[in-house]
Protein backbone atom coordinates (compact mmCIF):
# COMPACT_ATOMS: atom_id res chain seq x y z
CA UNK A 1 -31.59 19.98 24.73
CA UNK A 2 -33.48 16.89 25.69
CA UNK A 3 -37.61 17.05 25.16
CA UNK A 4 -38.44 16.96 28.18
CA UNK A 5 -36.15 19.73 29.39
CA UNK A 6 -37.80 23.17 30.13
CA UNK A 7 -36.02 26.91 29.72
CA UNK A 8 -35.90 28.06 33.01
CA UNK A 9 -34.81 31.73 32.99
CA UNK A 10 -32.74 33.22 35.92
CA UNK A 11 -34.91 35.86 35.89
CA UNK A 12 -38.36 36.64 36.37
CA UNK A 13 -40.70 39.38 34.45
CA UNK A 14 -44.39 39.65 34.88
CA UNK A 15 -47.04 40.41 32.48
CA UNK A 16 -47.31 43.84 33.87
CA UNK A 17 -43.77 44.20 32.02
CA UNK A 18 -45.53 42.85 28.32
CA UNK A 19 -48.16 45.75 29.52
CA UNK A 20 -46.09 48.53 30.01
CA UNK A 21 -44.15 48.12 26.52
CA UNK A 22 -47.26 47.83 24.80
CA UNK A 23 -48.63 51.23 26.40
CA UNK A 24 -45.36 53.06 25.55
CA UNK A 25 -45.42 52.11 22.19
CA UNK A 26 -48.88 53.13 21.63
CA UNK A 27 -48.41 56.11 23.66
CA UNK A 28 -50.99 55.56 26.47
CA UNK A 29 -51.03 56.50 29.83
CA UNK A 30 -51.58 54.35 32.95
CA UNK A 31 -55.15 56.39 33.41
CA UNK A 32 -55.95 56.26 29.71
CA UNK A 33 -54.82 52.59 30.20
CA UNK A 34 -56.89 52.01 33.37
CA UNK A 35 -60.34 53.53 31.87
CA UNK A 36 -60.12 51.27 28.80
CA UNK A 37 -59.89 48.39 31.33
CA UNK A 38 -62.60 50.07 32.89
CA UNK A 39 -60.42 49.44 36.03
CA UNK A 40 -59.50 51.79 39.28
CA UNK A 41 -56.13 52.79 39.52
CA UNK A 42 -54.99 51.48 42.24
CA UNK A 43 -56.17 47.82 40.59
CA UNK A 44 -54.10 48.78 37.18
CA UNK A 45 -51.26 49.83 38.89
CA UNK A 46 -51.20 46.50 40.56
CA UNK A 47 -51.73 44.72 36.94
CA UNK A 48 -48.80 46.78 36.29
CA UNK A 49 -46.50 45.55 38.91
CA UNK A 50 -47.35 42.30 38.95
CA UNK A 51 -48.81 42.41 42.27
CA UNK A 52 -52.27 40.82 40.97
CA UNK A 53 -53.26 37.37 39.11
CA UNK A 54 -54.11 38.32 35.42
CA UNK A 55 -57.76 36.39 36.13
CA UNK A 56 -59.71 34.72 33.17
CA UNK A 57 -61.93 38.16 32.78
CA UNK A 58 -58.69 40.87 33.22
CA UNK A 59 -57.29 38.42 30.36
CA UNK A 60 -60.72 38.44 28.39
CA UNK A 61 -60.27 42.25 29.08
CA UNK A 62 -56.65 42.53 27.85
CA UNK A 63 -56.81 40.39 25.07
CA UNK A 64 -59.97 43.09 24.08
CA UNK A 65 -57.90 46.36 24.92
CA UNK A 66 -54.06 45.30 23.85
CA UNK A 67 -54.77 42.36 21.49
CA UNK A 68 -53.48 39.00 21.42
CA UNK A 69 -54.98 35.81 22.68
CA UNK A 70 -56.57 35.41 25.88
CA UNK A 71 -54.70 32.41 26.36
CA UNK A 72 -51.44 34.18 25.90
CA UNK A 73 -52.61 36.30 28.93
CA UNK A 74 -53.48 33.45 30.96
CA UNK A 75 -49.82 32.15 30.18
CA UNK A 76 -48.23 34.94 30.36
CA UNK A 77 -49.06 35.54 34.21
CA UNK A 78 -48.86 31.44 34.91
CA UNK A 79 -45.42 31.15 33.85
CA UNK A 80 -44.26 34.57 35.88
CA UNK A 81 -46.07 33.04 39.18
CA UNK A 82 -44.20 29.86 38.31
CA UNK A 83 -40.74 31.68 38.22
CA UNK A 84 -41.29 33.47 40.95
CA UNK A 85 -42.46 30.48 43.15
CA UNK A 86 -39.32 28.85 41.72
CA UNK A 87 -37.10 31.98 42.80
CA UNK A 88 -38.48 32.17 46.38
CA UNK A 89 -37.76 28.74 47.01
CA UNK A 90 -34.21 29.07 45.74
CA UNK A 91 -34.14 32.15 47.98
CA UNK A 92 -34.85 30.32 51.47
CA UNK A 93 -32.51 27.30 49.89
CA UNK A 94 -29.88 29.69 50.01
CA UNK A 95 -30.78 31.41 53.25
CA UNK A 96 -30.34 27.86 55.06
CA UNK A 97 -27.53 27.10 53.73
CA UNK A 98 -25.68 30.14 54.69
CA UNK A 99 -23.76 29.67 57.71
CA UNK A 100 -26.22 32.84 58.98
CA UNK A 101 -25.29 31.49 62.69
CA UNK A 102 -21.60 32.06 62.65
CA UNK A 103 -22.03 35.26 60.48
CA UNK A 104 -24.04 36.81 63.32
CA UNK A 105 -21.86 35.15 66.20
CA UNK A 106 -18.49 36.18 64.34
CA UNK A 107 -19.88 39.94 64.26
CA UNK A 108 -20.46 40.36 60.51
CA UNK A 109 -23.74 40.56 60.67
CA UNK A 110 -26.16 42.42 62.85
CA UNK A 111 -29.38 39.60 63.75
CA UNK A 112 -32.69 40.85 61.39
CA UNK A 113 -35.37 41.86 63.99
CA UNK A 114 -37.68 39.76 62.00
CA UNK A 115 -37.14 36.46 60.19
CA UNK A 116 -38.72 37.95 57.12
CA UNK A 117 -35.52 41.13 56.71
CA UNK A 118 -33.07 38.25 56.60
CA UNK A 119 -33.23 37.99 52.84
CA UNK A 120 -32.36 41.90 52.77
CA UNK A 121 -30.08 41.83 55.63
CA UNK A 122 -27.73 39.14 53.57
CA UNK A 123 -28.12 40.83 50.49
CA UNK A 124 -26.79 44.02 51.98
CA UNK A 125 -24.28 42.07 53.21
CA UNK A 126 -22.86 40.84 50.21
CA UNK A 127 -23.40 43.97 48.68
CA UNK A 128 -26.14 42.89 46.10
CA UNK A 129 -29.83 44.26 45.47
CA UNK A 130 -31.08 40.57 44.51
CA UNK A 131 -29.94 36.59 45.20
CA UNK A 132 -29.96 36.34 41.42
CA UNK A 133 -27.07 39.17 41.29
CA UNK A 134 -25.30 37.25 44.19
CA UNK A 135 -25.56 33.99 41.55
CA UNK A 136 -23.98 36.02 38.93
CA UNK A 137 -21.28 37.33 41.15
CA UNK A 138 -20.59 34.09 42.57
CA UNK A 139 -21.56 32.00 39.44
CA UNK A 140 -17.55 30.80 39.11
CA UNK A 141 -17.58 29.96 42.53
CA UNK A 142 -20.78 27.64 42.34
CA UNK A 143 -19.31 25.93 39.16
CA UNK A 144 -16.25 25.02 40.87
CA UNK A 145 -18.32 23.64 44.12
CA UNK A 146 -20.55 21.22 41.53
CA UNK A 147 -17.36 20.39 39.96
CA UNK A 148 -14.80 19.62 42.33
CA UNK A 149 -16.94 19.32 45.68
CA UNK A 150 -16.99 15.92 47.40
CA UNK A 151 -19.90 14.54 49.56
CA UNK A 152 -16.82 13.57 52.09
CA UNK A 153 -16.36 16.69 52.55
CA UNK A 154 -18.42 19.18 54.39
CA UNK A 155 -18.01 22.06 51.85
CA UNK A 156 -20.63 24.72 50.94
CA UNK A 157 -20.00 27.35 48.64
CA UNK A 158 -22.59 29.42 50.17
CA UNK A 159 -20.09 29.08 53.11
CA UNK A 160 -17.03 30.04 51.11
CA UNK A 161 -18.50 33.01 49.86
CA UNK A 162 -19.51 34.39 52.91
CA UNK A 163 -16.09 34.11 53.77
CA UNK A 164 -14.78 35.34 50.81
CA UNK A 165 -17.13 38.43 50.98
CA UNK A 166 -16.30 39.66 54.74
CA UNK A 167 -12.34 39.10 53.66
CA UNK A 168 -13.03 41.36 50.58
CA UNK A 169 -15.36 43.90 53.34
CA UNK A 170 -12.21 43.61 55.97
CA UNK A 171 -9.18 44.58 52.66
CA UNK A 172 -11.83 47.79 51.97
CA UNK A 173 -10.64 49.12 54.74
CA UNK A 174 -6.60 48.52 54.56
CA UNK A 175 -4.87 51.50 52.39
CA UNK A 176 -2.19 49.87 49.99
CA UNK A 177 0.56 51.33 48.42
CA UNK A 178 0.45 50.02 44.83
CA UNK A 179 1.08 46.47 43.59
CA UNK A 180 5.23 45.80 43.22
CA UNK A 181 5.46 42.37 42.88
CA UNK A 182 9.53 42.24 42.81
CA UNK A 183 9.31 44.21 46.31
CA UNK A 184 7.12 42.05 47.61
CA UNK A 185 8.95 39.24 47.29
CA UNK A 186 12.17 40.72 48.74
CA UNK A 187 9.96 41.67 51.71
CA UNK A 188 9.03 37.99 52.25
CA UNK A 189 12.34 36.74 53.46
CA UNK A 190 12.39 39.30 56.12
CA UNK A 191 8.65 38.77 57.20
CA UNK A 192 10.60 35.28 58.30
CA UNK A 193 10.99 36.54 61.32
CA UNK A 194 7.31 36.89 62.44
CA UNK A 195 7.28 33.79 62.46
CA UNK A 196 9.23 34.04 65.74
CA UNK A 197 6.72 36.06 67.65
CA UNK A 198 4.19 34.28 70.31
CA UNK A 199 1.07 36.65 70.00
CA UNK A 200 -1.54 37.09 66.80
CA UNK A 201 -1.35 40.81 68.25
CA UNK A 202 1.56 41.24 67.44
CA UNK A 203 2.53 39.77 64.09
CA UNK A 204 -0.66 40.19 62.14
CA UNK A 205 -0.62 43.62 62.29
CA UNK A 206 3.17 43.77 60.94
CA UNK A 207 2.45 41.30 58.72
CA UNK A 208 -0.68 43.47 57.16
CA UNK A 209 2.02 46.57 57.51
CA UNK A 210 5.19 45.30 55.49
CA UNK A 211 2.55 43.38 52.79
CA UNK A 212 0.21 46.37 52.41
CA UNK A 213 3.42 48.81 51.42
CA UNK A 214 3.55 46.37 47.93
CA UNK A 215 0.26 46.69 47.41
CA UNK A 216 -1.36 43.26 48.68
CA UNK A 217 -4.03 43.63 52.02
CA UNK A 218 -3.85 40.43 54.12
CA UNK A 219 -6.56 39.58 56.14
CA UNK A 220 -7.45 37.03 58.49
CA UNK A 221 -10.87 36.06 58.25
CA UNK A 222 -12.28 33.13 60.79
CA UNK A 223 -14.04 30.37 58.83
CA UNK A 224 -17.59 29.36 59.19
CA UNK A 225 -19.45 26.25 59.25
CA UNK A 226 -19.28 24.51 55.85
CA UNK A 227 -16.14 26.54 54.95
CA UNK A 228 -12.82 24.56 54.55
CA UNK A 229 -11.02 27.26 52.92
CA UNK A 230 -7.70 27.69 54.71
CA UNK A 231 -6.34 30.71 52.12
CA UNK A 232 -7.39 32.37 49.27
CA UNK A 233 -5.88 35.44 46.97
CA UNK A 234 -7.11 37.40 44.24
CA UNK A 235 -6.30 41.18 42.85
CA UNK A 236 -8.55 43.56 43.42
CA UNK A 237 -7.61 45.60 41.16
CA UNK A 238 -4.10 46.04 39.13
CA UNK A 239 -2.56 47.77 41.65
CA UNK A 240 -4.11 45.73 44.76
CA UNK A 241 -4.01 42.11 45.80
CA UNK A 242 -5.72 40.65 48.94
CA UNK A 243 -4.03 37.47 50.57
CA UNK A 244 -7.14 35.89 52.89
CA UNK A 245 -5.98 33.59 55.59
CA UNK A 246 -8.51 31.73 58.03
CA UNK A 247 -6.38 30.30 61.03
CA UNK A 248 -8.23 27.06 60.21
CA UNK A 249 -5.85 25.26 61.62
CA UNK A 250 -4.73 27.10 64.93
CA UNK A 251 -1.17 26.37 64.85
CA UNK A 252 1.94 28.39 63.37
CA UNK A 253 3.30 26.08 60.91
CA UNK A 254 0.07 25.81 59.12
CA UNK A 255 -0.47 29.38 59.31
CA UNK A 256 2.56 30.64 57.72
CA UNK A 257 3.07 27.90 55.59
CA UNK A 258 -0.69 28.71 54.09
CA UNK A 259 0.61 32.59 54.22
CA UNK A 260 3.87 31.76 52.17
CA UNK A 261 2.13 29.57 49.87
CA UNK A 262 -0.31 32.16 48.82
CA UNK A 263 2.12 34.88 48.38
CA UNK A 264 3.13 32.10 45.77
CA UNK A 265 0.13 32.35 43.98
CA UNK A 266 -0.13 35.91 43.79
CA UNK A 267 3.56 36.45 42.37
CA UNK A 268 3.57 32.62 39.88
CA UNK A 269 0.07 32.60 39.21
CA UNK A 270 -2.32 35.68 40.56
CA UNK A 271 -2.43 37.52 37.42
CA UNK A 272 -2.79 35.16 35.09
CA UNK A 273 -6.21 34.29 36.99
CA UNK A 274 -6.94 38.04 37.72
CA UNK A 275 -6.98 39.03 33.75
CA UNK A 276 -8.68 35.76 32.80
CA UNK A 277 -11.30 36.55 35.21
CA UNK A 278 -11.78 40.07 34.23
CA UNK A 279 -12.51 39.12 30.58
CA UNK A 280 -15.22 36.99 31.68
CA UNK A 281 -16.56 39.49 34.00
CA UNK A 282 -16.34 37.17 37.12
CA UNK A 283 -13.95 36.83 40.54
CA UNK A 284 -10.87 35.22 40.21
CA UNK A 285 -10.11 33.37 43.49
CA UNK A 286 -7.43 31.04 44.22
CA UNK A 287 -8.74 29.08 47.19
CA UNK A 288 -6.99 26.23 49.07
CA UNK A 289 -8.27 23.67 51.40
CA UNK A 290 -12.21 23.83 50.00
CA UNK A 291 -11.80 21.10 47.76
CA UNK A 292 -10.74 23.74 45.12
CA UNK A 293 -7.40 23.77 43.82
CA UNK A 294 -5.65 24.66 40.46
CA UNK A 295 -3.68 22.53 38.53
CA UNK A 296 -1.04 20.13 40.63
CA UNK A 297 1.54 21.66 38.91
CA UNK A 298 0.74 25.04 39.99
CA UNK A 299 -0.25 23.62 43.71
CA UNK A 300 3.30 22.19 43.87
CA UNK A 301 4.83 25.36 42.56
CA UNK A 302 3.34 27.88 44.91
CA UNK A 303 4.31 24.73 47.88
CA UNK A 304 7.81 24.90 46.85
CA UNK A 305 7.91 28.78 47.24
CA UNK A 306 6.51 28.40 50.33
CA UNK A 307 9.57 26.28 51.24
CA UNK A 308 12.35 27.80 49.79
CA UNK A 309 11.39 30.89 51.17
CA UNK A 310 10.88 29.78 54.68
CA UNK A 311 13.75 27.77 54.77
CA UNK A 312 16.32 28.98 52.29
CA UNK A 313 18.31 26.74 50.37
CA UNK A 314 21.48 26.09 52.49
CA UNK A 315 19.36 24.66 55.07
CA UNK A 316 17.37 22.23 53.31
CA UNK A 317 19.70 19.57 53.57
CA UNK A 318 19.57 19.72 57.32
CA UNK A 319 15.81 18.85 56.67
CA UNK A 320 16.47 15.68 55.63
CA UNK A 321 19.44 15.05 58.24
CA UNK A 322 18.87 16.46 62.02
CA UNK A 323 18.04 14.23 64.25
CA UNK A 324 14.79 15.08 65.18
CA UNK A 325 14.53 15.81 68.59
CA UNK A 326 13.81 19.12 70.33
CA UNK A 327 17.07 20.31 70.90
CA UNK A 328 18.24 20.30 67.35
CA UNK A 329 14.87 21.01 65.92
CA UNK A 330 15.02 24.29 68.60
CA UNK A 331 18.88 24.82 67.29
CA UNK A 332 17.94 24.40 63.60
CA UNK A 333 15.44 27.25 63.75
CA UNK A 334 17.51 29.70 65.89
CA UNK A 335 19.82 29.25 63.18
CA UNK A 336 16.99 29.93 60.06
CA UNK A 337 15.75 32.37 61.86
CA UNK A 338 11.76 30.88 62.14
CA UNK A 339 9.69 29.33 64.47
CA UNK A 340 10.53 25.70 65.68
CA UNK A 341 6.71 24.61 64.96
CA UNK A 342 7.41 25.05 61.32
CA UNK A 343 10.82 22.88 61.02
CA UNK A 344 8.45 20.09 62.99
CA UNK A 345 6.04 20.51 60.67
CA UNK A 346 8.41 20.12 57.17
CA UNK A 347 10.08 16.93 59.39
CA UNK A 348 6.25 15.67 59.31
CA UNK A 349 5.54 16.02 55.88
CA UNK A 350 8.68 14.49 54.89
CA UNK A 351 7.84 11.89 57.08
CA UNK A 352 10.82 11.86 59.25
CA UNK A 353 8.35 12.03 62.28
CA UNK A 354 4.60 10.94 62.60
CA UNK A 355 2.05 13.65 62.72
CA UNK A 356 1.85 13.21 66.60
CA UNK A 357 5.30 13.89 67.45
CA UNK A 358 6.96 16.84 68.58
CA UNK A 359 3.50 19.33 68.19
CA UNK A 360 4.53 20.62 71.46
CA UNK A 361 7.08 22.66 69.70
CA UNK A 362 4.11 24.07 67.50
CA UNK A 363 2.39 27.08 68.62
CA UNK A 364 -1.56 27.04 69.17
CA UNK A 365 -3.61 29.70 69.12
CA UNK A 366 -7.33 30.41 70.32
CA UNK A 367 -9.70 32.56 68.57
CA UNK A 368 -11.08 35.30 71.00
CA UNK A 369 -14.79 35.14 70.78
């Protein structure tokens, strides 16, 4: 540690604190306390609790009554008032940089009937008593966004986990049969044929139907400003995985491509991350499209899942050989038994087409505010 560098703890204890251990181990009460101060009660009490400046003559005082230095006293209450300045300027840091807006618009958050209860009213939300709780929940997450974020990007993790935390608040309330990872993936190849249907109504809740009966809860979460996150997956628990999807980017090939590829991660990779992550006490999220990604190895891996599931191997020649043009794009995925959007998008990514051709086969969607 350099010279210059200062310990800055992330958390904050006043001198109240020093007080109170020094009373219990002498065995003195708050009153016996507050008439050797020659103090009222109500004054100690706020001595006690930090609530009032340790001044040069409650110092003199303590120093008198307790022992050591008065200067130790003086510090003692400088460096809390310090800490806590330092905390409640990281606390409205991090309410501003919350995508509060959207959270309120998007309905998981009821609006604070004073600016001053929004501090509580996003703590409740995310299910903490204190920001520096959120930080320790969240700490992986914030190490990855210094790590891997890019200023080209416009990436928050304040954003992420926001979105993170309503998908975990949304899989609370799906029941799941427990985690079978060999029936899930046989239930993938016939969850195909979603892919087929027009309306979000109607295949999102058989989606969440067939997935939650092997134990993983998928949930579709909208994302918020400064959120680029187009899937995520982590287990729960042993016995319960949750597959988060965001609809980023409103048509069907993305969607079910980002659906299939994180079904990858939970069966190749999920619980390697999920036991890692419990030893270290933290959340083990797999997120795509945030600027966060595992290795390219395991990127690729869960991508070529994705494929092989969607389209199964006796087609994939045909990829690389129809001529693409509606009709046998249309023909192809009668045949494979998926939506046409999704053979246009493979043709794109192998570059048989440009990215503007044939979207019109692709379906869009429109979130319903």
């Amino acid at each position: 540690m350099n010279s210059d560098e200062r310990f800055q703890p992330d958390w904050t204890s006043a001198p109240g604190d020093t007080i109170i251990d020094i009373l219990q181990q002498r065995d003195i009460s708050d009153v016996g306390f507050a008439t050797l101060m020659n103090l009222p009660l109500e004054d100690t009490a706020d001595l006690l609790q930090g609530r009032s400046t340790v001044t040069l003559t409650i110092a003199r005082k303590l120093a008198s009554v307790l022992g050591a230095s008065v200067e130790f006293w003086m510090s003692r209450d400088y460096q809390y008032r310090q800490d806590a300045r330092r905390f409640h300027e990281e606390e409205e840091g991090w309410l501003r940089r919350l995508p509060l807006g959207d959270m309120i618009r998007f309905g998981w958050l009821s609006p604070p009937p004073l600016p001053s209860e929004e501090l509580a009213a996003c703590l409740r939300f995310f299910g903490v008593s204190s920001f520096q709780e959120w930080k320790g929940n969240y700490a992986s997450l914030q190490e990855m966004a210094a790590f891997r974020s890019s200023p080209s990007f416009d990436s928050r993790h304040e954003s992420i986990s926001a979105w993170l935390r309503q998908g975990e608040i949304k899989a609370e309330e799906i029941d799941c049969g427990p985690w079978h990872a060999e029936r899930f993936q046989a239930c993938l190849s016939q969850l195909r044929t979603l892919t087929r249907l027009k309306d979000p109504q109607d295949f999102i809740p058989a989606l969440q139907t067939s997935c939650s009966e092997h134990g993983v809860a998928v949930v579709v979460v909208r994302a918020p400003g400064g959120c680029r996150a187009s899937g995520a997956t982590r287990f729960v628990t042993n016995d319960k995985a949750l597959l988060q999807l965001s609809f980023r980017y409103l048509t069907d090939d993305q969607f079910w491509f980002t659906f299939f590829h994180e079904a990858g991660h939970l069966l190749l990779h999920g619980q390697k991350h999920f036991f890692r992550s419990a030893m270290e006490g933290q959340r083990a999220w797999i997120l795509e499209g945030a600027d966060f990604s595992l290795t390219e190895e395991e990127e690729q891996e869960a991508s070529n899942f994705a494929v092989r599931t969607l389209i199964p191997q006796e087609f994939q020649n045909e990829i690389s050989t129809i001529a693409p043009n509606s009709r046998e794009i249309i023909r192809l995925a009668r045949r494979v038994g998926i939506s046409p959007g999704i053979i246009v998008g493979q043709l794109q990514y192998h570059r048989r087409i440009d990215y503007n051709q044939l979207n019109g086969l692709k379906r869009r969607f429109v979130w319903q505010e």
